[in-house]
Each structure stands twice: as C-alpha cells, then as structure tokens.
C-alpha atoms as a PDB file:
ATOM      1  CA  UNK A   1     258.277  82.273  52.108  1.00  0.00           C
ATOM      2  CA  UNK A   2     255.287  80.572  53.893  1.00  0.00           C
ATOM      3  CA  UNK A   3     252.380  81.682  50.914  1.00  0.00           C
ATOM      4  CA  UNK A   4     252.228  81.170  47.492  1.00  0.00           C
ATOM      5  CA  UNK A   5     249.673  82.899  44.867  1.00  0.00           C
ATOM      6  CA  UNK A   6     247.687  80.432  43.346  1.00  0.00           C
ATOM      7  CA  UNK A   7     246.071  80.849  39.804  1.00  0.00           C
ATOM      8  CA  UNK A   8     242.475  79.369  40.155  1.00  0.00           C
ATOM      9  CA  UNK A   9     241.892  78.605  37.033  1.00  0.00           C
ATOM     10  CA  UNK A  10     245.479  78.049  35.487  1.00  0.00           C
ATOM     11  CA  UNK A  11     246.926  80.044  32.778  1.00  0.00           C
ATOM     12  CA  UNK A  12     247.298  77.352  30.387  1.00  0.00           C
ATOM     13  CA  UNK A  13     243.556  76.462  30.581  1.00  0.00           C
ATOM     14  CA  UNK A  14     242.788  80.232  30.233  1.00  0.00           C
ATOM     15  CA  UNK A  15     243.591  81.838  33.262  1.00  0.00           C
ATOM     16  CA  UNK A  16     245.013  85.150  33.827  1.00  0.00           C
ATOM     17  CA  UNK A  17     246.541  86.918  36.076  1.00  0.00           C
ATOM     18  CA  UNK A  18     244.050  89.182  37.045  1.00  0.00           C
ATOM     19  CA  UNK A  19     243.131  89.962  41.122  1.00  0.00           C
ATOM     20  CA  UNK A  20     239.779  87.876  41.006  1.00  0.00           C
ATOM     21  CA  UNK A  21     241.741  84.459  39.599  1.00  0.00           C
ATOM     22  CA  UNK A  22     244.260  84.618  42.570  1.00  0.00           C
ATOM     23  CA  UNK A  23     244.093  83.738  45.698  1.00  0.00           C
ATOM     24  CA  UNK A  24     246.613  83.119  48.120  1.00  0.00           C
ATOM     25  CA  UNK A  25     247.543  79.604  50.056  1.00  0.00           C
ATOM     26  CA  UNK A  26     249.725  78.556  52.173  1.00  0.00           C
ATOM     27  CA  UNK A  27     252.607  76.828  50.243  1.00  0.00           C
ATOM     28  CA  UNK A  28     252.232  73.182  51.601  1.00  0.00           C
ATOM     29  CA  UNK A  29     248.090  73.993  50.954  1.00  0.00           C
ATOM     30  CA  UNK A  30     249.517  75.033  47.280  1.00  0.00           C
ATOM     31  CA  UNK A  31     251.532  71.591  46.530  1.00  0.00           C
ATOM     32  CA  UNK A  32     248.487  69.612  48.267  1.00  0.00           C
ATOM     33  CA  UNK A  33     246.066  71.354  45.213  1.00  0.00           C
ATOM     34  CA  UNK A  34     248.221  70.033  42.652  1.00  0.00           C
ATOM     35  CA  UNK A  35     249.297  67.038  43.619  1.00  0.00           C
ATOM     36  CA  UNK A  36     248.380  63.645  42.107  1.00  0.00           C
ATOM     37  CA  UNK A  37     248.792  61.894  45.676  1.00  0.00           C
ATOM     38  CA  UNK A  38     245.484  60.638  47.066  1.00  0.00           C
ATOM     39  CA  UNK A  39     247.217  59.658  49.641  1.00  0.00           C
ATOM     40  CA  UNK A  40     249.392  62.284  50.825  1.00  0.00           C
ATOM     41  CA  UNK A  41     246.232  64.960  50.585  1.00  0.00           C
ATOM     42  CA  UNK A  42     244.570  62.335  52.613  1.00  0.00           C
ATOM     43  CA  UNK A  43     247.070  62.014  55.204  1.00  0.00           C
ATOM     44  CA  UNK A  44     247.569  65.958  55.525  1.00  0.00           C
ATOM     45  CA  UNK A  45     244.487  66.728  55.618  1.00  0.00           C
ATOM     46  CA  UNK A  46     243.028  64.702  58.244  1.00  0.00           C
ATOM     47  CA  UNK A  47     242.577  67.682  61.072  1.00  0.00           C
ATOM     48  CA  UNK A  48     240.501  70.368  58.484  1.00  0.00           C
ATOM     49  CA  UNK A  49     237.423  71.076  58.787  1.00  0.00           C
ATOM     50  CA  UNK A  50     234.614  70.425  56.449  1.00  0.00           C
ATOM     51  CA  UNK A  51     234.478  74.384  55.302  1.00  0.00           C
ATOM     52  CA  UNK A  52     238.038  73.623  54.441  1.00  0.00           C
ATOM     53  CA  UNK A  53     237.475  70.261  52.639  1.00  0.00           C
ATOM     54  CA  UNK A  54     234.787  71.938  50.672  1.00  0.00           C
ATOM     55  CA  UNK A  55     237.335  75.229  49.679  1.00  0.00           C
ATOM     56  CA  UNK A  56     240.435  72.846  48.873  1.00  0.00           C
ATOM     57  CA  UNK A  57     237.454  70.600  46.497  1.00  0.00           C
ATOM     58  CA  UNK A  58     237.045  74.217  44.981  1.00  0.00           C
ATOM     59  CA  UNK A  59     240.323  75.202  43.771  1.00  0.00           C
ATOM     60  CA  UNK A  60     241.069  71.516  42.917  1.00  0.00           C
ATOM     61  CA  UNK A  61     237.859  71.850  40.089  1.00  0.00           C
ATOM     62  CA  UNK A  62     238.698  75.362  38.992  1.00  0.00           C
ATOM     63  CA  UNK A  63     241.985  74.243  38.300  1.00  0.00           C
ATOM     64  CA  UNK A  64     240.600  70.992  36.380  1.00  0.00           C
ATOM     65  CA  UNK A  65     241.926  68.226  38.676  1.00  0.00           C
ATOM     66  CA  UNK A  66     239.791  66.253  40.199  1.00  0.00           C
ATOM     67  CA  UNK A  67     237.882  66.787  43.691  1.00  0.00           C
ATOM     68  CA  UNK A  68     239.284  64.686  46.927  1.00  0.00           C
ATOM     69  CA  UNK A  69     236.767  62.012  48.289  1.00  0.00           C
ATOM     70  CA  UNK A  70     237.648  62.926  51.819  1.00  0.00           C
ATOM     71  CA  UNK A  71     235.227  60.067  53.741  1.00  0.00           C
ATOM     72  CA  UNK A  72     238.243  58.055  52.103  1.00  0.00           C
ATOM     73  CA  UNK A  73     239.486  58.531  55.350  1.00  0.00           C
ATOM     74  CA  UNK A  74     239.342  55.829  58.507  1.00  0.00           C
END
C-alpha cells in the first residue's frame, strides 16, 4: 500500500508499460509528481536532498509537467 508504479513518460503521451518506463515511488512521492501545487511540493519537500530534487525534476519533465524551482524555498 505504501508504493505506487509510476509511468515515466505517461501512456497518453506515448508511454508504455514496458520495465524501462516504470519506476517505482513512494505513493505520497507519486501524488507530489503530479500535482499542480507549487506549494504543497514545496512544503513537502523541504528536508530532500539535492540528488532528490534533481530525480523528482526528472520524472516531473518525462512526464511533461513542469520542473519545481526548489530555491523557491525560505
């Protein structure tokens, strides 16, 4: 219940379901990649690390949303 498979580049833009376009996330990690909410991914993700920053920016662009300007942050 805690991990969700994520589609990196999703289905409807082309995406399949084969092993190398999967990857799996935590769940809350999961709704933070799609969400709309600047300031909810903001708030959540205020204790990762760069590496992580950088891998969440990642799946955000293969998945055609745009990438999180993290030194939003105070």
């Amino acid at each position: 219940d805690e991990v969700h498979c994520h589609h990196k580049v999703p289905l409807k833009s082309g995406g399949t379901d084969k092993y190398d376009n999967l990857i799996i996330v935590h769940k809350d990690i999961h709704k933070l990649i799609h969400s709309t909410n600047i300031k909810l991914i903001l708030q959540s993700s205020k204790d990762w690390t760069v590496k992580s920053k950088s891998k969440f920016n990642q799946l955000r662009k293969q998945a055609n949303l745009e990438p999180i300007d993290f030194k939003l942050v105070a």
